[in-house]
C-alpha atoms as a PDB file:
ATOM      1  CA  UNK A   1      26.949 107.588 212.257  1.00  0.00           C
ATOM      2  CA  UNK A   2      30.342 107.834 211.321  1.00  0.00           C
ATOM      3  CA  UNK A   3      31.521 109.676 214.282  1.00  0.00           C
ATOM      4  CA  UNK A   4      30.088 107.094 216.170  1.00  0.00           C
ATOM      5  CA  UNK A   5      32.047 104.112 214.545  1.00  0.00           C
ATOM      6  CA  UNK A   6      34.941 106.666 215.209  1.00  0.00           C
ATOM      7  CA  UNK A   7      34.556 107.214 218.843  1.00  0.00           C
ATOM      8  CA  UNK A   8      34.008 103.442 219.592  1.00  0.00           C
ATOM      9  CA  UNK A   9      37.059 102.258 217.591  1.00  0.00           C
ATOM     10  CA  UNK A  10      38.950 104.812 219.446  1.00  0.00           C
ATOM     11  CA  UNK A  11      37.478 103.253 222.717  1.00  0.00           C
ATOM     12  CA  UNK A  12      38.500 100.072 221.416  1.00  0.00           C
ATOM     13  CA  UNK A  13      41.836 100.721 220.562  1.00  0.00           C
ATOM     14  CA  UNK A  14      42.439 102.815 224.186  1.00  0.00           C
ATOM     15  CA  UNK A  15      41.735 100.187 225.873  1.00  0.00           C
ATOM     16  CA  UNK A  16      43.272  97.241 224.248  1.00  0.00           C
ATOM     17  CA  UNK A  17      46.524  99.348 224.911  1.00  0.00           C
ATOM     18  CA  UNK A  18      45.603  99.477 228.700  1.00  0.00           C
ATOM     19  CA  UNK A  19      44.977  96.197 228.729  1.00  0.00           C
ATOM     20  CA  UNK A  20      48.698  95.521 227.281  1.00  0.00           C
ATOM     21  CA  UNK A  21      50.292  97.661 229.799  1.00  0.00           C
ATOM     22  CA  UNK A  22      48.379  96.024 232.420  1.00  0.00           C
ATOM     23  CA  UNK A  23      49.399  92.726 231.158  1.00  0.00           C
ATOM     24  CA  UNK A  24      52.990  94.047 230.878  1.00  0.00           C
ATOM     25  CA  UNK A  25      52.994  95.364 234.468  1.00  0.00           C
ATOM     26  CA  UNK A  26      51.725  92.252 235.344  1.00  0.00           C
ATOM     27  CA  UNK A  27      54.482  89.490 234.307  1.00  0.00           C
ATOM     28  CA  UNK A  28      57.591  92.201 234.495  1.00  0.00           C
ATOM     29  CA  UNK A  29      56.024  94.432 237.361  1.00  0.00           C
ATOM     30  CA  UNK A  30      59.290  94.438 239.434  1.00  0.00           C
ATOM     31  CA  UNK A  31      61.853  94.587 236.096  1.00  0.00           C
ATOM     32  CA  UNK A  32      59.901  97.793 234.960  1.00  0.00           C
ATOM     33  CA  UNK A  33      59.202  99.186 237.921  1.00  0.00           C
ATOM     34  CA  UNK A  34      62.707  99.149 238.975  1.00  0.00           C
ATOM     35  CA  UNK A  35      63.788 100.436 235.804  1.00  0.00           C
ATOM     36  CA  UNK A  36      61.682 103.423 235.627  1.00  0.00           C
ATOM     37  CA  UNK A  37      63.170 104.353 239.133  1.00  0.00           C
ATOM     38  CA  UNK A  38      66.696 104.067 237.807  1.00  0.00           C
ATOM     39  CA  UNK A  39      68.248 101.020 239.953  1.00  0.00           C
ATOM     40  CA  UNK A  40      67.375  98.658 237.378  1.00  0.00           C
ATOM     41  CA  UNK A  41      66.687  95.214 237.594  1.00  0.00           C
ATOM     42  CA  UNK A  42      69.753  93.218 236.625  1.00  0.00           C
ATOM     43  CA  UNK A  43      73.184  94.365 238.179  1.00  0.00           C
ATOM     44  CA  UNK A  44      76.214  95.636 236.065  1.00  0.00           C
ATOM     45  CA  UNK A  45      78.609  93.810 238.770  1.00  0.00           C
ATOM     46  CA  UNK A  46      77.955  90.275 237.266  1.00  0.00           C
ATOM     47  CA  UNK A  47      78.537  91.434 233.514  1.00  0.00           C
ATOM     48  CA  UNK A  48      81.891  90.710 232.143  1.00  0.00           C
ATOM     49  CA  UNK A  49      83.466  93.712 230.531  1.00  0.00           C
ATOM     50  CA  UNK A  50      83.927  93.287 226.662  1.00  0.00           C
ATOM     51  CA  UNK A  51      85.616  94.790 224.529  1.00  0.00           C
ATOM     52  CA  UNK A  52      84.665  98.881 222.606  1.00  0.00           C
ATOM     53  CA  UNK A  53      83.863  97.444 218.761  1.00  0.00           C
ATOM     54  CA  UNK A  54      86.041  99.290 216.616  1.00  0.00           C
ATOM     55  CA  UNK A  55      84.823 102.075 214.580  1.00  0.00           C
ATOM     56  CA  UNK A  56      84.215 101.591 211.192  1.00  0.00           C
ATOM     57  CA  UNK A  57      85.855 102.906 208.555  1.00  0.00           C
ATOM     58  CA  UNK A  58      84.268 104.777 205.575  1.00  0.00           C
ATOM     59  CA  UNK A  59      85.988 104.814 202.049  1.00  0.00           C
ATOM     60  CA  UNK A  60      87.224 108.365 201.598  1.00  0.00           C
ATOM     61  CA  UNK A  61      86.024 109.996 198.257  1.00  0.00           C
ATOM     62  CA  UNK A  62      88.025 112.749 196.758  1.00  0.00           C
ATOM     63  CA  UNK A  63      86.640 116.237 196.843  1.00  0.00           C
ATOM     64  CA  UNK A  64      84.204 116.924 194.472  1.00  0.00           C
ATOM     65  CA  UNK A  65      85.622 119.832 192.257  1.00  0.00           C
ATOM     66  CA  UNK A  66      82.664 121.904 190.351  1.00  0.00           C
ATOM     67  CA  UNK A  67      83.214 123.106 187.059  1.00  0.00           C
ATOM     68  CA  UNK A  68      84.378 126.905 186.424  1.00  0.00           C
ATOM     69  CA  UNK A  69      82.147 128.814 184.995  1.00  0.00           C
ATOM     70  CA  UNK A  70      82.254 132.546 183.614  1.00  0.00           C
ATOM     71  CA  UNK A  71      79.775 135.169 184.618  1.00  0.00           C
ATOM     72  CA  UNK A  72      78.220 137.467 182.310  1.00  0.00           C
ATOM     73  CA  UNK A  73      79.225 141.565 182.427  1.00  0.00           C
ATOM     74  CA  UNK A  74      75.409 142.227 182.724  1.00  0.00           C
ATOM     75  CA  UNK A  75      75.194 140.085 186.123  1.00  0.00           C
ATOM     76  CA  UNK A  76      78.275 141.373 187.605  1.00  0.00           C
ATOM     77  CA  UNK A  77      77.580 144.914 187.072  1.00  0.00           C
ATOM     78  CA  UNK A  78      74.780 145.187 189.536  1.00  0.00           C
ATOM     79  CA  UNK A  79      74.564 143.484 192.396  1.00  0.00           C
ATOM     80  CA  UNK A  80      71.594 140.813 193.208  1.00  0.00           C
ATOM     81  CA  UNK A  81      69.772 142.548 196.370  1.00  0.00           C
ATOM     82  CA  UNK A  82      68.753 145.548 194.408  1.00  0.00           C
ATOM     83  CA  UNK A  83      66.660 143.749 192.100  1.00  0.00           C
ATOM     84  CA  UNK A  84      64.836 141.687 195.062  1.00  0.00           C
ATOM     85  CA  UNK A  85      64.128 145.306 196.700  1.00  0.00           C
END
């Protein structure tokens, strides 16, 4: 019973998003038709050129300096790999 519900809400839901395409297709056929084909539908000849935005800056933090810290004799006597083999 469940699977049923399932399978018709995923009916449902397959074809309400047809039926938006369609409706899309529809009002902007020629916009997103052209589009997909690469020509597009409004011209860059008629834009006016503006201006590149400047890029932002970004505070600069200092370098983050970690703390020195000593290493036992034990540890640096053997090395790490030949305890993981």
């Amino acid at each position: 019973m469940l699977q049923v519900a399932a399978a018709l809400l995923f009916t449902l839901a397959a074809g309400l998003g047809l039926a938006v395409i369609l409706a899309m297709l529809t009002s902007n056929g020629d916009a997103i038709l052209s589009a997909l084909a690469g020509e597009g539908a409004f011209p860059a000849d008629g834009v006016p050129a503006s201006p590149a935005p400047a890029a932002a800056m970004t505070r600069q933090r200092p370098a983050r300096r970690l703390p020195v810290r000593s290493v036992s004799r034990a540890m640096a006597a053997q090395p790490l790999l030949s305890r993981a083999a």
